[in-house]
N, C-alpha and C. Protein backbone atom coordinates (compact mmCIF):
# COMPACT_ATOMS: atom_id res chain seq x y z
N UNK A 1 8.70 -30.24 -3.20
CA UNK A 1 7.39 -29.70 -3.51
C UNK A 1 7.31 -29.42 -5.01
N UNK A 2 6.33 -29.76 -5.77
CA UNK A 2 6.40 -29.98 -7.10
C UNK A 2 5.29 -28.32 -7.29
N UNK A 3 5.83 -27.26 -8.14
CA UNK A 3 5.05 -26.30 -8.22
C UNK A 3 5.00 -25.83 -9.79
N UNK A 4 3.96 -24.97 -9.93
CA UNK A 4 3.89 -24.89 -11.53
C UNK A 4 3.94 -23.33 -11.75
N UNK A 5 4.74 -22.68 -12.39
CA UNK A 5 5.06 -21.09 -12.93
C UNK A 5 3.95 -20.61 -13.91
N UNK A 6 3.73 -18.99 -13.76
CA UNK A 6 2.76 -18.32 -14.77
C UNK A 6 3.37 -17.72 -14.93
N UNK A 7 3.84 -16.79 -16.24
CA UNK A 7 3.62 -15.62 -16.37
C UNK A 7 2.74 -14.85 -16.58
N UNK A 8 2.48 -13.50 -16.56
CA UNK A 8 1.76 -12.30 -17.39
C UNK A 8 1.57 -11.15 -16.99
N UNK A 9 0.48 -10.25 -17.49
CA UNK A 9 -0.27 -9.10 -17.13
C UNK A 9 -0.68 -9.05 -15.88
N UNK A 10 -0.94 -8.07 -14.91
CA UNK A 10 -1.27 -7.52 -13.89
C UNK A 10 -2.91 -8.11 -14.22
N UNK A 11 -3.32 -7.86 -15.36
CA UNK A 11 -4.71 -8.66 -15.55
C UNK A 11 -5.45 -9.76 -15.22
N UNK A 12 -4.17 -10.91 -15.65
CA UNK A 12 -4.21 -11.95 -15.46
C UNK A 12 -3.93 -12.54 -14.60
N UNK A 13 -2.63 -11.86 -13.98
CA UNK A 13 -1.72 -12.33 -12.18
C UNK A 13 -2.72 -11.76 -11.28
N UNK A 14 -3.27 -10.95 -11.35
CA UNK A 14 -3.18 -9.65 -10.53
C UNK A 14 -4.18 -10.49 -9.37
N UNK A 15 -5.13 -11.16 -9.45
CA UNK A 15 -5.88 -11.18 -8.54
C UNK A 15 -5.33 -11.86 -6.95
N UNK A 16 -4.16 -13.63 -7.70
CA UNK A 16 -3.57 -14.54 -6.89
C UNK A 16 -2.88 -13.16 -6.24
N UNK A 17 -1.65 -12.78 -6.90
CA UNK A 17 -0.67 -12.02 -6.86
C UNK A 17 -1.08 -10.90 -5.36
N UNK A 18 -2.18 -10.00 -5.77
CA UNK A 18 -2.68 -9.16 -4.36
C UNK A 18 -2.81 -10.53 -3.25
N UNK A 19 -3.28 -11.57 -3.21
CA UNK A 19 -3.57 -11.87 -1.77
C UNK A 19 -2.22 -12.44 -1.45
N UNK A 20 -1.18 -12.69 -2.47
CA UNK A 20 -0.20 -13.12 -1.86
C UNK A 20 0.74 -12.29 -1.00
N UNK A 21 0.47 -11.26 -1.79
CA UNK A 21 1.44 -10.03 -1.55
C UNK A 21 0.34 -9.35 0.32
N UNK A 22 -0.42 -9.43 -0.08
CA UNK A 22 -1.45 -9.09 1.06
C UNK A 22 -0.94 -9.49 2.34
N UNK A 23 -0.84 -10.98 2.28
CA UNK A 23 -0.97 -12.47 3.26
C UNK A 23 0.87 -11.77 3.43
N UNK A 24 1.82 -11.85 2.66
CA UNK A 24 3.28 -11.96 3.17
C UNK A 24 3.37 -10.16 3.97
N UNK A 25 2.94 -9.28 3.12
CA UNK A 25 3.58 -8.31 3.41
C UNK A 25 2.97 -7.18 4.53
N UNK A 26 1.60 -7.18 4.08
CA UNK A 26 0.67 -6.50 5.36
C UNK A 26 0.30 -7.34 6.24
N UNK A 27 0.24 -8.40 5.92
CA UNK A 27 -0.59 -9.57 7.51
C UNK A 27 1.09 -9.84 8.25
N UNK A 28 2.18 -10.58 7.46
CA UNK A 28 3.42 -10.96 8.15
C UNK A 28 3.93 -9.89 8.36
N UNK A 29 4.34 -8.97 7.32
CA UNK A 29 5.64 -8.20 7.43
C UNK A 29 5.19 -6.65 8.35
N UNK A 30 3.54 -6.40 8.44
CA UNK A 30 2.88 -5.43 8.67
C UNK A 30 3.44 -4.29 8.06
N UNK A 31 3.53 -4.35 7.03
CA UNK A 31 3.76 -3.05 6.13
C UNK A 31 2.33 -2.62 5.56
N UNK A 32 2.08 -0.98 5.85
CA UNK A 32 0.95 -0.37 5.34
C UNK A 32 0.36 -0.77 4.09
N UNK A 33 -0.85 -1.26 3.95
CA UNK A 33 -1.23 -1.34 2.51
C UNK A 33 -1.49 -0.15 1.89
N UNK A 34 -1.02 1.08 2.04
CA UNK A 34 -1.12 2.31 0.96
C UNK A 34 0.36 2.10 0.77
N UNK A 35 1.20 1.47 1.38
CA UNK A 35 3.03 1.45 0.53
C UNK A 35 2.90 -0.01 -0.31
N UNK A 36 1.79 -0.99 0.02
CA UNK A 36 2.16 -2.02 -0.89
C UNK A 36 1.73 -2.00 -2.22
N UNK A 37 0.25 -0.99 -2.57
CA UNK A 37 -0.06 -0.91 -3.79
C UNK A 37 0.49 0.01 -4.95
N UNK A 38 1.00 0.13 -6.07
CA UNK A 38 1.54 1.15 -6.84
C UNK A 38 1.01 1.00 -8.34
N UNK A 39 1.04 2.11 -9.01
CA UNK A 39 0.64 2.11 -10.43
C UNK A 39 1.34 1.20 -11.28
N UNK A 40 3.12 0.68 -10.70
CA UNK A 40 3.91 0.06 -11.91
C UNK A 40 3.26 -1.72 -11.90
N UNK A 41 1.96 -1.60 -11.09
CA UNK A 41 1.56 -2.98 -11.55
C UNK A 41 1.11 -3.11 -12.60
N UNK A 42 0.43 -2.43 -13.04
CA UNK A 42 -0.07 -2.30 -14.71
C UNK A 42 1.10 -2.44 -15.77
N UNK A 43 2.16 -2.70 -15.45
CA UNK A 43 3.03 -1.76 -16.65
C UNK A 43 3.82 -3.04 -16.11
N UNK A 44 4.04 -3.92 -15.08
CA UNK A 44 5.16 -5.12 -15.27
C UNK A 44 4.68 -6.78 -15.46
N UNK A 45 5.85 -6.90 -15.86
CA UNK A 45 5.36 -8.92 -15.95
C UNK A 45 5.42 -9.45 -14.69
N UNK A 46 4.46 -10.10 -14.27
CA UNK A 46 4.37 -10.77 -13.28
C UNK A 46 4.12 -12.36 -13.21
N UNK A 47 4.80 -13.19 -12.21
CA UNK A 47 5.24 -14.35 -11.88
C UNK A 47 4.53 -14.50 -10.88
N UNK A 48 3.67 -15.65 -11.04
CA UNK A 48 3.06 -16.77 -10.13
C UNK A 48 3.51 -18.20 -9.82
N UNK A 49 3.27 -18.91 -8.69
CA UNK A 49 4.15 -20.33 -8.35
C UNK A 49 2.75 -20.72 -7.71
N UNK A 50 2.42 -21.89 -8.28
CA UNK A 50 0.91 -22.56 -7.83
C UNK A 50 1.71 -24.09 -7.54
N UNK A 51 1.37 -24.20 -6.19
CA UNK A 51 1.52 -25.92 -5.69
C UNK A 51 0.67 -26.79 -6.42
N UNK A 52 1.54 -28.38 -5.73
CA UNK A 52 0.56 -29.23 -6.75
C UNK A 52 -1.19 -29.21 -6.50
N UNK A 53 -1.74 -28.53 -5.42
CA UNK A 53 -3.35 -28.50 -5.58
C UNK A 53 -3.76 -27.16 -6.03
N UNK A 54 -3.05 -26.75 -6.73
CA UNK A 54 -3.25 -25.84 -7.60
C UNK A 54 -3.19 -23.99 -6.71
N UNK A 55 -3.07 -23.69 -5.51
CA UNK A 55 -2.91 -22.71 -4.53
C UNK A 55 -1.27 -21.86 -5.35
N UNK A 56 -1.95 -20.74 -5.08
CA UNK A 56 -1.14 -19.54 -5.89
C UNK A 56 -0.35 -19.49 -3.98
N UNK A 57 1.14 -19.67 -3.90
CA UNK A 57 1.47 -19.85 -3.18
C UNK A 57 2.85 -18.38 -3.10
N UNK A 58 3.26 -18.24 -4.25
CA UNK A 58 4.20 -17.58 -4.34
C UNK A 58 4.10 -16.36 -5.56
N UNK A 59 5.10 -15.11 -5.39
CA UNK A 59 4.67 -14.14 -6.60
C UNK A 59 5.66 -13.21 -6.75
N UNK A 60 6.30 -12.18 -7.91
CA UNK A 60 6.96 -11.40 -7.99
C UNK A 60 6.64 -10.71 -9.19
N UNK A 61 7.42 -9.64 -9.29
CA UNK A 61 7.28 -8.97 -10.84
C UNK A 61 8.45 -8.20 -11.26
N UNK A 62 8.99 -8.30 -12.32
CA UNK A 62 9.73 -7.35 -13.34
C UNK A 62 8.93 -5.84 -14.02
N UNK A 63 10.05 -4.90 -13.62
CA UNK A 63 9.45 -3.94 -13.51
C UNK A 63 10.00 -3.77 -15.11
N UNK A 64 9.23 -2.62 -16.09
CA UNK A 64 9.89 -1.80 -17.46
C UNK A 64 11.53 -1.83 -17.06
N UNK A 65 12.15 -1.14 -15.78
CA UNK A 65 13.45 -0.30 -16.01
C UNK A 65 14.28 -1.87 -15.56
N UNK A 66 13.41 -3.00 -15.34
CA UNK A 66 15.03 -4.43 -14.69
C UNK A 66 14.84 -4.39 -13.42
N UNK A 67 13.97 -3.55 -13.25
CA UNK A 67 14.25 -4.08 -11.41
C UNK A 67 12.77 -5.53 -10.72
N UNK A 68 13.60 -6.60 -10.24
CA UNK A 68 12.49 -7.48 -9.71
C UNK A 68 12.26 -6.88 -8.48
N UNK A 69 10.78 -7.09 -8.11
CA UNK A 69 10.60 -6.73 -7.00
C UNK A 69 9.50 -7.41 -6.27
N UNK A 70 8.73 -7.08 -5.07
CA UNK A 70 7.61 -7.84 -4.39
C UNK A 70 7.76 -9.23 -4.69
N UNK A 71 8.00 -9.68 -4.70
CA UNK A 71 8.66 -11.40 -4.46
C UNK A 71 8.31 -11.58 -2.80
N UNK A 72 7.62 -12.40 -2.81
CA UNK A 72 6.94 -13.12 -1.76
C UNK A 72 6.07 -14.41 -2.04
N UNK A 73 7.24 -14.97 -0.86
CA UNK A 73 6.18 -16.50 -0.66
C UNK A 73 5.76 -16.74 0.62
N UNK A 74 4.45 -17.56 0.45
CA UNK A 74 3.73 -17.71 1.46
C UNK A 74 4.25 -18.83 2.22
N UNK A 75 4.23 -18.54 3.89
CA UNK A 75 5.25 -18.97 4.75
C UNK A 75 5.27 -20.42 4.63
N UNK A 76 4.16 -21.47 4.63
CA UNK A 76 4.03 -22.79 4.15
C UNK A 76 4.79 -23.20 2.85
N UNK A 77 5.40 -22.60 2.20
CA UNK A 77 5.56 -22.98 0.15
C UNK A 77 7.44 -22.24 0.87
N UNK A 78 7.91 -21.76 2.06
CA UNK A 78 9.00 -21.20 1.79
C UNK A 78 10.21 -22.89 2.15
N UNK A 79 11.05 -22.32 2.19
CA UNK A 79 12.59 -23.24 1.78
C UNK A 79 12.47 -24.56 0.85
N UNK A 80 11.43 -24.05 -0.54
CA UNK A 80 11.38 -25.19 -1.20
C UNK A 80 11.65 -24.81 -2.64
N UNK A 81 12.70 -24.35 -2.76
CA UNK A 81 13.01 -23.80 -4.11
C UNK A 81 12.54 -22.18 -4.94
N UNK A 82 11.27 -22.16 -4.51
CA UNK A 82 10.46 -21.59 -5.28
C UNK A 82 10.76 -19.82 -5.69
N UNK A 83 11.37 -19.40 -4.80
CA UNK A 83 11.40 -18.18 -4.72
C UNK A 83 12.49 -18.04 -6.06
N UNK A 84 14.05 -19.04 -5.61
CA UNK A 84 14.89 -19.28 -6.74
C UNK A 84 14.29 -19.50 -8.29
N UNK A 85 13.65 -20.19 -8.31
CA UNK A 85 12.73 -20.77 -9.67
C UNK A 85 12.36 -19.18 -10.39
N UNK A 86 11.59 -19.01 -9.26
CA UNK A 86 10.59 -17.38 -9.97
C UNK A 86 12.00 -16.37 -10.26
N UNK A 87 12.83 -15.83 -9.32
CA UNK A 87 14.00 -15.44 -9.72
C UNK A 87 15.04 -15.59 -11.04
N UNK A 88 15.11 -16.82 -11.70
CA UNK A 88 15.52 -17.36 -12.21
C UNK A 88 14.69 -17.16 -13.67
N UNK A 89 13.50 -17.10 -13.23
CA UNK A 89 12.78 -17.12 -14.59
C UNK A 89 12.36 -15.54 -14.75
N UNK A 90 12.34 -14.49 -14.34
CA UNK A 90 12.16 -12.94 -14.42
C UNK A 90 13.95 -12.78 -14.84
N UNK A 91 14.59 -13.25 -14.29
CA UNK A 91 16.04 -12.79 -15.01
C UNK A 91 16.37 -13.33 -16.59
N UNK A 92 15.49 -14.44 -16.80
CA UNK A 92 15.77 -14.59 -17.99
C UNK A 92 14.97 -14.40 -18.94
N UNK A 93 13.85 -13.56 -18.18
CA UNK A 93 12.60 -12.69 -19.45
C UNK A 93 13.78 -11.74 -19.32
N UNK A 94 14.09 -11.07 -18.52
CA UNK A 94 14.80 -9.33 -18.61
C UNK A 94 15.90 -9.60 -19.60
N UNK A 95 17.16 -10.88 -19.47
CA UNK A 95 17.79 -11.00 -20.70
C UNK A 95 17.07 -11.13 -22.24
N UNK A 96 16.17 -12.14 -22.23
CA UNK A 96 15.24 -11.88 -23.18
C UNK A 96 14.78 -10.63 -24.35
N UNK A 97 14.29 -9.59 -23.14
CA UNK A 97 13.89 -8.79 -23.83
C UNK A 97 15.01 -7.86 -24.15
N UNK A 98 16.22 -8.06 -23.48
CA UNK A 98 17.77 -6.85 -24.23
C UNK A 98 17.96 -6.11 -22.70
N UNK A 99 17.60 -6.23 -21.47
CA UNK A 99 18.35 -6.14 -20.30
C UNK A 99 19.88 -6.01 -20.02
N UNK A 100 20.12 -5.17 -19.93
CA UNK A 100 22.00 -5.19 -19.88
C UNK A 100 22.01 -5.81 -18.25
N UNK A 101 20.89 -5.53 -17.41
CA UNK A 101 20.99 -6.08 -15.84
C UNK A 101 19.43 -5.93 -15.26
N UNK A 102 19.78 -6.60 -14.30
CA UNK A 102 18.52 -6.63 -13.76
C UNK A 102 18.68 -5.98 -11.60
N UNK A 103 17.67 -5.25 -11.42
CA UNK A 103 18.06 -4.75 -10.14
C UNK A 103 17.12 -5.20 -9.07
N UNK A 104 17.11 -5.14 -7.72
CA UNK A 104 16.32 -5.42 -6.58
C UNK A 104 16.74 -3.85 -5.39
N UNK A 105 15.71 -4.22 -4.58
CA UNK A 105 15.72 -3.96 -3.25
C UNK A 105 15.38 -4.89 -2.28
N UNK A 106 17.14 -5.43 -2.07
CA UNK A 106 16.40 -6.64 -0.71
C UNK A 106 16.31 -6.15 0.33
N UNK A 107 15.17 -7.23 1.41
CA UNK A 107 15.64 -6.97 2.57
C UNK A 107 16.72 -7.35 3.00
N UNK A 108 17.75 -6.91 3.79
CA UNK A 108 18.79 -7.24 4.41
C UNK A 108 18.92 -8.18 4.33
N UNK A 109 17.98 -9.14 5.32
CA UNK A 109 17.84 -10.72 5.62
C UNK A 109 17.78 -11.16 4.51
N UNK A 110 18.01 -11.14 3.55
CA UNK A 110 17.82 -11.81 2.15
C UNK A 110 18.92 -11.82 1.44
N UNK A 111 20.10 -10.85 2.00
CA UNK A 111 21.25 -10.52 0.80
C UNK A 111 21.90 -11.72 0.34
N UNK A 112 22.43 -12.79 1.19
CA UNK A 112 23.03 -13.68 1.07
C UNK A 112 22.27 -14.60 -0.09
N UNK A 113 21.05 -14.76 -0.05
CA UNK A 113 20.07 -15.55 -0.96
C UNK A 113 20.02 -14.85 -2.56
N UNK A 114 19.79 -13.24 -2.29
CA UNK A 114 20.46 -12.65 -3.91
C UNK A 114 21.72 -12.88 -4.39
N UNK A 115 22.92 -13.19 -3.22
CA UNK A 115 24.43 -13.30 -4.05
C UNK A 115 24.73 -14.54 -4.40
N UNK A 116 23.77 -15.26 -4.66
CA UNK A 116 23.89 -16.78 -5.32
C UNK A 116 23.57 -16.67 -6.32
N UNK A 117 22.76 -15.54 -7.20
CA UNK A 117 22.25 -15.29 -7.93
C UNK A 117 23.21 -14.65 -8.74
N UNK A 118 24.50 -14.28 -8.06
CA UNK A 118 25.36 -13.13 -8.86
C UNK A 118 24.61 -11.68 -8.38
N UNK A 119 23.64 -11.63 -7.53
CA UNK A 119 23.76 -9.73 -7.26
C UNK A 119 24.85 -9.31 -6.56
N UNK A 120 25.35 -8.10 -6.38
CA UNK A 120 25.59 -7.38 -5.53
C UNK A 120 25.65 -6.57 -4.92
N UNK A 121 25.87 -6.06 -4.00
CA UNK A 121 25.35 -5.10 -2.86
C UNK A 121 25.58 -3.84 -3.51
N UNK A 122 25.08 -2.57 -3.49
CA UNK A 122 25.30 -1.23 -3.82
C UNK A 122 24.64 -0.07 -2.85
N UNK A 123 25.42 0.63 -2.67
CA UNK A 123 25.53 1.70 -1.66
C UNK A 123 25.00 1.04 0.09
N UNK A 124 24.48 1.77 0.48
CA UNK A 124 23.97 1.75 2.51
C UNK A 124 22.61 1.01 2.61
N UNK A 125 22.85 0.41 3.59
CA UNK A 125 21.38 -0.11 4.23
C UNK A 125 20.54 1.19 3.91
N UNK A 126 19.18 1.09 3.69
CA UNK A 126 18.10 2.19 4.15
C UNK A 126 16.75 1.26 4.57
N UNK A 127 15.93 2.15 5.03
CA UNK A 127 14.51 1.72 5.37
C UNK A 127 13.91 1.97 4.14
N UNK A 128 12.64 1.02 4.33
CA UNK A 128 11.64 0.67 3.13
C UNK A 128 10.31 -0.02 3.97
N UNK A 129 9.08 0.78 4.47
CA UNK A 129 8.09 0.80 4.86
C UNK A 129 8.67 0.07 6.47
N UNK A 130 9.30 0.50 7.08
CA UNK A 130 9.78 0.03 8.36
C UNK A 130 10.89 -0.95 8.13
N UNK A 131 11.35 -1.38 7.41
CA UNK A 131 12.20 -2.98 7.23
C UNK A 131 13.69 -2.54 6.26
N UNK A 132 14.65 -3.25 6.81
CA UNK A 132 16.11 -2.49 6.13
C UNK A 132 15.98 -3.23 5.07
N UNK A 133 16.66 -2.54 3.93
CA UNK A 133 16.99 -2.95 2.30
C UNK A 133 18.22 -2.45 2.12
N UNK A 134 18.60 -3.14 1.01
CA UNK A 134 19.48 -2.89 0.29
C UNK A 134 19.51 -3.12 -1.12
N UNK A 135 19.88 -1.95 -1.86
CA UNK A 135 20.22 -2.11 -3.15
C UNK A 135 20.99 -3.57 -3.78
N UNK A 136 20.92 -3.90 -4.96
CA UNK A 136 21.28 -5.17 -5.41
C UNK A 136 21.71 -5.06 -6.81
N UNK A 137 22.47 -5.96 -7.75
CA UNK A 137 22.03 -5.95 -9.21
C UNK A 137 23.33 -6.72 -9.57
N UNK A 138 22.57 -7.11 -10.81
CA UNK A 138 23.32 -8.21 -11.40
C UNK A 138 23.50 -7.86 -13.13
N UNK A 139 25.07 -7.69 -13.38
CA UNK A 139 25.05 -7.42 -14.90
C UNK A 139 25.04 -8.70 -15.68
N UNK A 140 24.22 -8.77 -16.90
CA UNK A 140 24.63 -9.66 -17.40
C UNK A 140 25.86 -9.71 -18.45
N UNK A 141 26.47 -10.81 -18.61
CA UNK A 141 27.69 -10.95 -18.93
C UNK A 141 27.93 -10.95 -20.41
């Protein structure tokens, strides 16, 4: 699947970015939409993945303190690279800007897919709007 990356502002992402996050996390994952919206959207860089007919398919963001987070792709656009790509490219804005590391909260089901990345696991499973997580992070070297 041939897809094309954005960066930017909550300004500029923000509109694709909500229905993606909408469509994966309150329609699939049924997590409350008063836990999916937060103020640090204003304040991080955010990553878009548009297929070749141009559909905002995928999304995440780098927060101020290194931590990536809300990363979601839409269930059609998943096991085709993309999530890696966007990953890949928020870790190397955070080196960029003087990042000593960069952090997550995965879901569980996901850990194995962050430790390809070089994260690793830190402290206990916990809940996060009904769904287990785990702490993550990756120093850079």
């Amino acid at each position: 699947m041939h897809f094309q990356l954005t960066l930017g502002d909550w300004s500029s992402q923000g509109r694709d970015a909500q229905a993606i996050r909408y469509d994966v996390f309150v329609q699939e994952q049924k997590v409350p939409p008063e836990l999916e919206w937060d103020e640090m959207d204003a304040a991080c860089l955010h990553i878009l993945a548009y297929d070749a007919a141009g559909q905002a398919v995928a999304t995440a963001r780098l927060l101020p303190d290194g931590h990536i987070g809300r990363m979601a792709v839409r269930k059609a656009a998943r096991g085709r690279g993309i999530g890696k790509a966007m990953l890949e490219a928020l870790m190397q804005e955070a080196r960029k800007r003087g990042d000593r590391c960069v952090m997550l909260n995965a879901q569980t089901h996901a850990e194995s897919f962050y430790r390809c990345f070089g994260f690793a696991r830190e402290g206990e499973e916990f809940m996060d709007a009904g769904i287990p997580h785990i702490r993550m992070r990756h120093e850079f070297g």
